[in-house]
Protein backbone atom coordinates (compact mmCIF):
# COMPACT_ATOMS: atom_id res chain seq x y z
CA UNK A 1 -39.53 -29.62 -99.16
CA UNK A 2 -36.05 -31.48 -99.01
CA UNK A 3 -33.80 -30.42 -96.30
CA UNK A 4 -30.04 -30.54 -95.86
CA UNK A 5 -29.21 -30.83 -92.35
CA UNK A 6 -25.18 -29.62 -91.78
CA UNK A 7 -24.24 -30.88 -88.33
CA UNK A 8 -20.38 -29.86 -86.95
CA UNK A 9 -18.41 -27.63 -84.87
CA UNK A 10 -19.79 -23.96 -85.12
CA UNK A 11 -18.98 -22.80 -88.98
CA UNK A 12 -17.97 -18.87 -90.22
CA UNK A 13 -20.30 -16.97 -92.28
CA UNK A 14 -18.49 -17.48 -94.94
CA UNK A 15 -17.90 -21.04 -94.70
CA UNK A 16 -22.23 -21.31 -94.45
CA UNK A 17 -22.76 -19.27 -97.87
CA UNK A 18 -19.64 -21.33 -99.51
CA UNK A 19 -21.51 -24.78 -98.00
CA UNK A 20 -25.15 -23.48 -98.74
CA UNK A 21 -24.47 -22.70 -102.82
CA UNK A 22 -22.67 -25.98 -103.32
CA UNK A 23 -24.83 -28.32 -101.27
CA UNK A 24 -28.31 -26.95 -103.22
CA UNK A 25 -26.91 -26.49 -106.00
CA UNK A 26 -25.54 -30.35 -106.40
CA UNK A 27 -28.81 -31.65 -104.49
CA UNK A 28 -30.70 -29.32 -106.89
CA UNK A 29 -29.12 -30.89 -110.44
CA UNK A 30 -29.08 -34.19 -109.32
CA UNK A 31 -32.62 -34.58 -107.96
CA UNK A 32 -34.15 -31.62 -110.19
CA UNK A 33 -35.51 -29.92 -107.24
CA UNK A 34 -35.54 -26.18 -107.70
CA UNK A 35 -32.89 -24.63 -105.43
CA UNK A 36 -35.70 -22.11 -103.95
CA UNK A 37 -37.20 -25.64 -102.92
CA UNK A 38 -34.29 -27.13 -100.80
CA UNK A 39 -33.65 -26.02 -97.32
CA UNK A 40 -30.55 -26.34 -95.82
CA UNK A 41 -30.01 -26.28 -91.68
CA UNK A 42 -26.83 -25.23 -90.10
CA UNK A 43 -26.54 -27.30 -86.40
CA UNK A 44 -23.21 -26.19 -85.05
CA UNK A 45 -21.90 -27.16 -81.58
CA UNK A 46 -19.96 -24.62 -79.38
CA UNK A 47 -16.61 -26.17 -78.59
CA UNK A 48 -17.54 -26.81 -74.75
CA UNK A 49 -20.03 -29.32 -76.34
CA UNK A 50 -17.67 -31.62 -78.92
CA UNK A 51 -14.76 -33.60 -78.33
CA UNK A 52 -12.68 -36.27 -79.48
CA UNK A 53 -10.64 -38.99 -77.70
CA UNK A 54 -12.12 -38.10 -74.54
CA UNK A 55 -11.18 -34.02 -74.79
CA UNK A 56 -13.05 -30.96 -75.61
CA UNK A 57 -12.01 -29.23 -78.59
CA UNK A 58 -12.24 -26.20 -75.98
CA UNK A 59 -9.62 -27.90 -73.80
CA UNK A 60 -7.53 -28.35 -77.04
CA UNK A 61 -8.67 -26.35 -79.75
CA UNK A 62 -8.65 -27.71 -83.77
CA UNK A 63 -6.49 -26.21 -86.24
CA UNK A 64 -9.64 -26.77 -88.64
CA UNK A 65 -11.15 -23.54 -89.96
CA UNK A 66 -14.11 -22.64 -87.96
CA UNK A 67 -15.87 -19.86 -86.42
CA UNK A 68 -13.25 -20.37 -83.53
CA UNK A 69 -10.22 -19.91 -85.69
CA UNK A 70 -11.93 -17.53 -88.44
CA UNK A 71 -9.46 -14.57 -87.05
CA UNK A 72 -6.23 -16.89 -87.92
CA UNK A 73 -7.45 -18.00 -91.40
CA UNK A 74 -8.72 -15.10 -92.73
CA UNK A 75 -5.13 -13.58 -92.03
CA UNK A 76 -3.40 -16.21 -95.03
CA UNK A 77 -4.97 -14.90 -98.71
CA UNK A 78 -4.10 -18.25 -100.09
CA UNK A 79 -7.73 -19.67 -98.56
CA UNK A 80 -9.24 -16.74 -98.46
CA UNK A 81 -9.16 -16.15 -101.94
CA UNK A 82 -10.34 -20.25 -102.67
CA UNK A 83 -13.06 -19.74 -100.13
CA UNK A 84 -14.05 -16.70 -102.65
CA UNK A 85 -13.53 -18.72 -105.44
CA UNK A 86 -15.38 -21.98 -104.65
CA UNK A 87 -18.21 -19.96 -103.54
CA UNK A 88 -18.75 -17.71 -105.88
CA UNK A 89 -18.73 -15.11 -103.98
C-alpha cells in the first residue's frame, strides 16, 4: 500500500479533494499503482503550532489559502472557480 503523506498548515475541504485527485492520480500513472491502492494522509498543524522567523502564523496570520482564511477566498470567484476546475469537481 503506497502512502502520500501531506504535511502543512491545516488545509479546506476543498483544497484536500483538489490535492487528493491530483496527487493519486499522478502517483497512480507514473508508478501504475491502482488509485484504490494509494493512500493519501492529510497532517495539518493548527496555527498556534507553525511559525516562521521566530512567529506563529497565529500571531501573524498567512495570506495563503487555508482552512484559516477559507471565508476570505471563497468570497473572490476567480479561485474559486480554478479550485473547481483543477479538481474536477
Amino acid at each position: 500500500m503506497p502512502a502520500i503523506t501531506v504535511k502543512s498548515i491545516e488545509l479546506s475541504d476543498i483544497q484536500k479533494k483538489v490535492l487528493a485527485k491530483k496527487y493519486v492520480e499522478i502517483f497512480s500513472e507514473i508508478t501504475n499503482v491502482p488509485k484504490d491502492r494509494v493512500y493519501i494522509f492529510f497532517d495539518g498543524h493548527e496555527l498556534e503550532n507553525v511559525g516562521t522567523a521566530g512567529i506563529r502564523f497565529s500571531d501573524h496570520p498567512s495570506k495563503a489559502w487555508s482552512k484559516f482564511t477559507e471565508e476570505d477566498w471563497s468570497k473572490n470567484p476567480e479561485i474559486v472557480a480554478k479550485i473547481k476546475e483543477v479538481g474536477g469537481i
